[in-house]
N, C-alpha and C. Protein backbone atom coordinates (compact mmCIF):
# COMPACT_ATOMS: atom_id res chain seq x y z
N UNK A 1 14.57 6.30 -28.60
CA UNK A 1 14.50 7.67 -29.09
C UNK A 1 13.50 8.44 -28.24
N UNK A 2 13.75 9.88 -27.80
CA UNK A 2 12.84 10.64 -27.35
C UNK A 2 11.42 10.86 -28.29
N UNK A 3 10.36 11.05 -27.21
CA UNK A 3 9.04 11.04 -27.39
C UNK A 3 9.16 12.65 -28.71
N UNK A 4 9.80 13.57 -28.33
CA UNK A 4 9.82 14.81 -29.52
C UNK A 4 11.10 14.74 -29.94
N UNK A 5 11.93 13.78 -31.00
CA UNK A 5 13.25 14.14 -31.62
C UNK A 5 13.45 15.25 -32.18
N UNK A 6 14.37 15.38 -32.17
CA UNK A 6 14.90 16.60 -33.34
C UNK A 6 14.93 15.96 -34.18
N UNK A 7 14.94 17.18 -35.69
CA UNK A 7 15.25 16.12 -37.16
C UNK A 7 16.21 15.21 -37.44
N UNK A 8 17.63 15.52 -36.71
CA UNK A 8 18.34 14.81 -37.01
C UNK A 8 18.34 13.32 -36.52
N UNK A 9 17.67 13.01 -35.54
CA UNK A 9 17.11 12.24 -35.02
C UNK A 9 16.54 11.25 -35.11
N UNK A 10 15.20 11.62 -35.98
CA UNK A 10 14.22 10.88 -36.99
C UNK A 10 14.96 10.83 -38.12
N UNK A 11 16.06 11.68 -38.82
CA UNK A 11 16.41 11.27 -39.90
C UNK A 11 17.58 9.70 -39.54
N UNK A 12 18.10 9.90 -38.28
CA UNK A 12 19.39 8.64 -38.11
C UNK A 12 18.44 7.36 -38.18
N UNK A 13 17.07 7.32 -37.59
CA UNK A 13 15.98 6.38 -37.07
C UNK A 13 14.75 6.29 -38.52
N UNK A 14 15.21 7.30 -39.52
CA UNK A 14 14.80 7.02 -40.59
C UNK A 14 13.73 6.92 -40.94
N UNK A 15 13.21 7.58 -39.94
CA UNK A 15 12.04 8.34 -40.23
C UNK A 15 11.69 9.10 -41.25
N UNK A 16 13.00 10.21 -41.05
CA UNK A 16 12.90 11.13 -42.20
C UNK A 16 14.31 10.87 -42.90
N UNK A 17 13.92 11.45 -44.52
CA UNK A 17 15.13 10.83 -45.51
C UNK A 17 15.68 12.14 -45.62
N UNK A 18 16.78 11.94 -46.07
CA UNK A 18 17.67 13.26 -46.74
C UNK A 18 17.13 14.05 -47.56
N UNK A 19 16.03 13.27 -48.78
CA UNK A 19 15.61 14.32 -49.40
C UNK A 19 14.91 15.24 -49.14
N UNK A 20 13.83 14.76 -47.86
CA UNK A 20 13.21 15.79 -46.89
C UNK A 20 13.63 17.18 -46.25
N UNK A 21 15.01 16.12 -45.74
CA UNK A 21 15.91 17.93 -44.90
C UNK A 21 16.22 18.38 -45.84
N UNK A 22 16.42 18.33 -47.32
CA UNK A 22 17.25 19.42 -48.48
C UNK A 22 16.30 19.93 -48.81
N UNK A 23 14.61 19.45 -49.03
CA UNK A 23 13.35 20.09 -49.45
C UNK A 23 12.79 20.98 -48.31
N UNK A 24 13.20 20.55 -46.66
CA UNK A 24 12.99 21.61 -46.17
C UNK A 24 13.57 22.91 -45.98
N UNK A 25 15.12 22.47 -46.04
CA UNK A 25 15.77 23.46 -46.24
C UNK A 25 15.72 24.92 -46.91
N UNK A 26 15.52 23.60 -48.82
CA UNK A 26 14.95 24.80 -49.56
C UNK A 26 14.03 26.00 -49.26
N UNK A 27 12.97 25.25 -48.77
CA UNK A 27 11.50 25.62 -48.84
C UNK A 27 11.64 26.67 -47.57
N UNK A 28 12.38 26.88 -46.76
CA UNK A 28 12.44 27.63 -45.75
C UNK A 28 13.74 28.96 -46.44
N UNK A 29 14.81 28.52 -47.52
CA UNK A 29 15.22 29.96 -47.82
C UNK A 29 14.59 30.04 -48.62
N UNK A 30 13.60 29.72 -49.75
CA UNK A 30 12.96 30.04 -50.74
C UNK A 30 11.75 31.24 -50.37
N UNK A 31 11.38 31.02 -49.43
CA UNK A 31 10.06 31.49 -49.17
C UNK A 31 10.33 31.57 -47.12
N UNK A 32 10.85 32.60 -46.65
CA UNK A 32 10.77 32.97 -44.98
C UNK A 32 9.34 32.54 -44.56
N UNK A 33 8.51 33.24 -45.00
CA UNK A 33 7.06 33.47 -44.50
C UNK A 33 6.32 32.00 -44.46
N UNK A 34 6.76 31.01 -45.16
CA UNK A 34 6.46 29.42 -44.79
C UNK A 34 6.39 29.19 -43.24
N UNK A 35 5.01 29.18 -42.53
CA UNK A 35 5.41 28.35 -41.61
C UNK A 35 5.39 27.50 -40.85
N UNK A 36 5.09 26.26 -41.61
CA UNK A 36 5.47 24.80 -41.10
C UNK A 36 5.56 24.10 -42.62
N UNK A 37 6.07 22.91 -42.65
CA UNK A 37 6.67 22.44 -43.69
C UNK A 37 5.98 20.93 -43.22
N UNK A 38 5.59 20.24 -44.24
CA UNK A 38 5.28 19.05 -43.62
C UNK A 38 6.84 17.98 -44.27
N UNK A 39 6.84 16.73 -42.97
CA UNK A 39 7.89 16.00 -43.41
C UNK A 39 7.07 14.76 -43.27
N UNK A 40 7.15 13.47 -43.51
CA UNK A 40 7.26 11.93 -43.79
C UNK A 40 6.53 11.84 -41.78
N UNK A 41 5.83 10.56 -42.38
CA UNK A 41 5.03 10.39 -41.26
C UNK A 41 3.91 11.20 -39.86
N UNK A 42 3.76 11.90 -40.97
CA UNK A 42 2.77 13.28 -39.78
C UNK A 42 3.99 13.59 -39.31
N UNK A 43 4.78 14.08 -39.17
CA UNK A 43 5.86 14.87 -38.47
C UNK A 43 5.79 16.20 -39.00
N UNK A 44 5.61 17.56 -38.56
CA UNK A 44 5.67 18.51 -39.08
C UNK A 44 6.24 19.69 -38.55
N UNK A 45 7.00 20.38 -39.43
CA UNK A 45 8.79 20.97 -38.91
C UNK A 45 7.95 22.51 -39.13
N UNK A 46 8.26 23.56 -37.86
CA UNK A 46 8.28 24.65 -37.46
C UNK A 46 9.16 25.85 -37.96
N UNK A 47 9.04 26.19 -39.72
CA UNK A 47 10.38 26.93 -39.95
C UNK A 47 10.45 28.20 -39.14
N UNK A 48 9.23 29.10 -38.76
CA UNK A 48 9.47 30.10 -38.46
C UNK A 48 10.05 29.59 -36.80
N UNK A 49 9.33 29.18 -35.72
CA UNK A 49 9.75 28.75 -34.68
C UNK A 49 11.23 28.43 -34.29
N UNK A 50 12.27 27.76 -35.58
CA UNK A 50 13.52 27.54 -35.52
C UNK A 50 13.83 28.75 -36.27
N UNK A 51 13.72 29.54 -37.09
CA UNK A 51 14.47 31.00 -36.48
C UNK A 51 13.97 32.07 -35.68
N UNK A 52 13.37 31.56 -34.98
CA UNK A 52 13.03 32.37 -33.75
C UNK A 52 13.84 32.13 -32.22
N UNK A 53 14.10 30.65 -32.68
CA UNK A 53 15.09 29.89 -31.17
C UNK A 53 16.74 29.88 -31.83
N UNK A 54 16.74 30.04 -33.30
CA UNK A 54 18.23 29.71 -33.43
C UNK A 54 18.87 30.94 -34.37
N UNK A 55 19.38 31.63 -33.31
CA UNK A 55 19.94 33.27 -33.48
C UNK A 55 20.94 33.15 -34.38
N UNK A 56 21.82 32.18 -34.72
CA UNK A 56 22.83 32.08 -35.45
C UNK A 56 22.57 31.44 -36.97
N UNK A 57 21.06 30.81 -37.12
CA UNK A 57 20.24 30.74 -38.49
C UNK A 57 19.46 31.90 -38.66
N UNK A 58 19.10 33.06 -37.60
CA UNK A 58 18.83 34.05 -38.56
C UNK A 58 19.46 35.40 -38.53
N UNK A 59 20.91 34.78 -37.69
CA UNK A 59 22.07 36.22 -38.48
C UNK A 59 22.10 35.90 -39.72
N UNK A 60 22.18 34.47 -40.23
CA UNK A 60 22.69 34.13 -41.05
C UNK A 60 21.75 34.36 -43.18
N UNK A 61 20.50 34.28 -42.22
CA UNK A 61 19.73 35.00 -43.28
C UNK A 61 20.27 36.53 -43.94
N UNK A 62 21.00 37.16 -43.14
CA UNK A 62 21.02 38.49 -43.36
C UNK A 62 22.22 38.49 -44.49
N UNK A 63 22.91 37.66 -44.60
CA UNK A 63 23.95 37.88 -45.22
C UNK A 63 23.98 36.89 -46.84
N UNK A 64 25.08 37.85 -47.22
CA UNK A 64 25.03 37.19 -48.70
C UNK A 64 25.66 36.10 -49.09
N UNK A 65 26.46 35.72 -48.39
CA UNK A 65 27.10 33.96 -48.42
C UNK A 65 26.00 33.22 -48.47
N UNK A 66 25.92 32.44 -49.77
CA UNK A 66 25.08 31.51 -49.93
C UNK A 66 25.14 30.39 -49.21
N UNK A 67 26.46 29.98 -49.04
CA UNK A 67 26.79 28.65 -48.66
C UNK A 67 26.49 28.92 -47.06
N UNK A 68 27.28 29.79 -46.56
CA UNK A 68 27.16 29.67 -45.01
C UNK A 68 25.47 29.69 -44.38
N UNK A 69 24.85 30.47 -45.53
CA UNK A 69 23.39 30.71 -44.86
C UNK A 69 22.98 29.37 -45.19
N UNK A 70 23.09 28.78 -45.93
CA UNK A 70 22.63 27.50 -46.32
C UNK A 70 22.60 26.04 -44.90
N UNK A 71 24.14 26.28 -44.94
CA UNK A 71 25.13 25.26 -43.77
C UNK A 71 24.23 26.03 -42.30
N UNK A 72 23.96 27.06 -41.88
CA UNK A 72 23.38 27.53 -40.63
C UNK A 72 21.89 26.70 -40.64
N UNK A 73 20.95 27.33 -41.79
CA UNK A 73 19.70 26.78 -41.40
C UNK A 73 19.56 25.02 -41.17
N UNK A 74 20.45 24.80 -42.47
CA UNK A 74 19.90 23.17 -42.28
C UNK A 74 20.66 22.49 -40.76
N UNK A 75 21.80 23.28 -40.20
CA UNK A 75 22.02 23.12 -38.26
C UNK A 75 20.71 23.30 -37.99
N UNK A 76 20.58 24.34 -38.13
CA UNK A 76 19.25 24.82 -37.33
C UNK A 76 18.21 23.68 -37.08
N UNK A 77 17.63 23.61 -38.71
CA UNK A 77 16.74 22.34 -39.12
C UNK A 77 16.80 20.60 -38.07
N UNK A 78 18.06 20.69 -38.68
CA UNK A 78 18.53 19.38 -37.86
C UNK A 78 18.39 19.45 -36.13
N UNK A 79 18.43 20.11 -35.73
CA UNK A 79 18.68 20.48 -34.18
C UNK A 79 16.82 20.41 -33.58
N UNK A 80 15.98 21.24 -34.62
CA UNK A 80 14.93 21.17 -34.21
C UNK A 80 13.85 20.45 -34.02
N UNK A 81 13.02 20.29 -33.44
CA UNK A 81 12.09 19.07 -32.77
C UNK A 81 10.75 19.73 -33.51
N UNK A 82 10.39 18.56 -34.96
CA UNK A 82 9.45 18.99 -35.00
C UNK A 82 8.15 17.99 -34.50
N UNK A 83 7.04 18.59 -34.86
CA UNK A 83 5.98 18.08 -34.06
C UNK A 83 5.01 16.83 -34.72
N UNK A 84 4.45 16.17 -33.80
CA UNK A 84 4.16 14.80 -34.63
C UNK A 84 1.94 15.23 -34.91
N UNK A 85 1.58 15.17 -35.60
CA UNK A 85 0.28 15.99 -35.90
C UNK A 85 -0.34 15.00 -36.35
């Protein structure tokens, strides 16, 4: 595995569990202004940073489809490399 995985990454290597990415998930549409989220093993995930790099998780904020904004961020989430602290 790379020295900075993405989440999805640490989650296949099990690092991080599922219930993590659905609590980060939450915690990032619950509240925008969150920004960093801690996950399992000092690993700690960058919400504002991943919608700042992933344009298609924050068209997706704008709109009222729950589901699709939902399905964008946690791509987003998954895709992003968070940092080991």
């Amino acid at each position: 595995m790379a020295t900075n995985p993405t989440v999805s990454e640490s989650r296949k290597a099990a690092e991080v569990i599922d219930q993590e990415t659905d609590a980060a998930v939450d915690a990032m549409l619950a509240d925008l202004a969150t920004e960093s989220y801690p996950l399992a093993k000092g690993w700690t995930f960058d919400l504002l940073e991943t919608l700042r790099t992933n344009t298609r998780a924050a068209e997706a904020l704008t709109t009222d489809k729950t589901a699709w904004k939902r399905n964008m961020i946690q791509t987003a989430f998954l895709l992003a490399h968070p940092v080991k602290g």
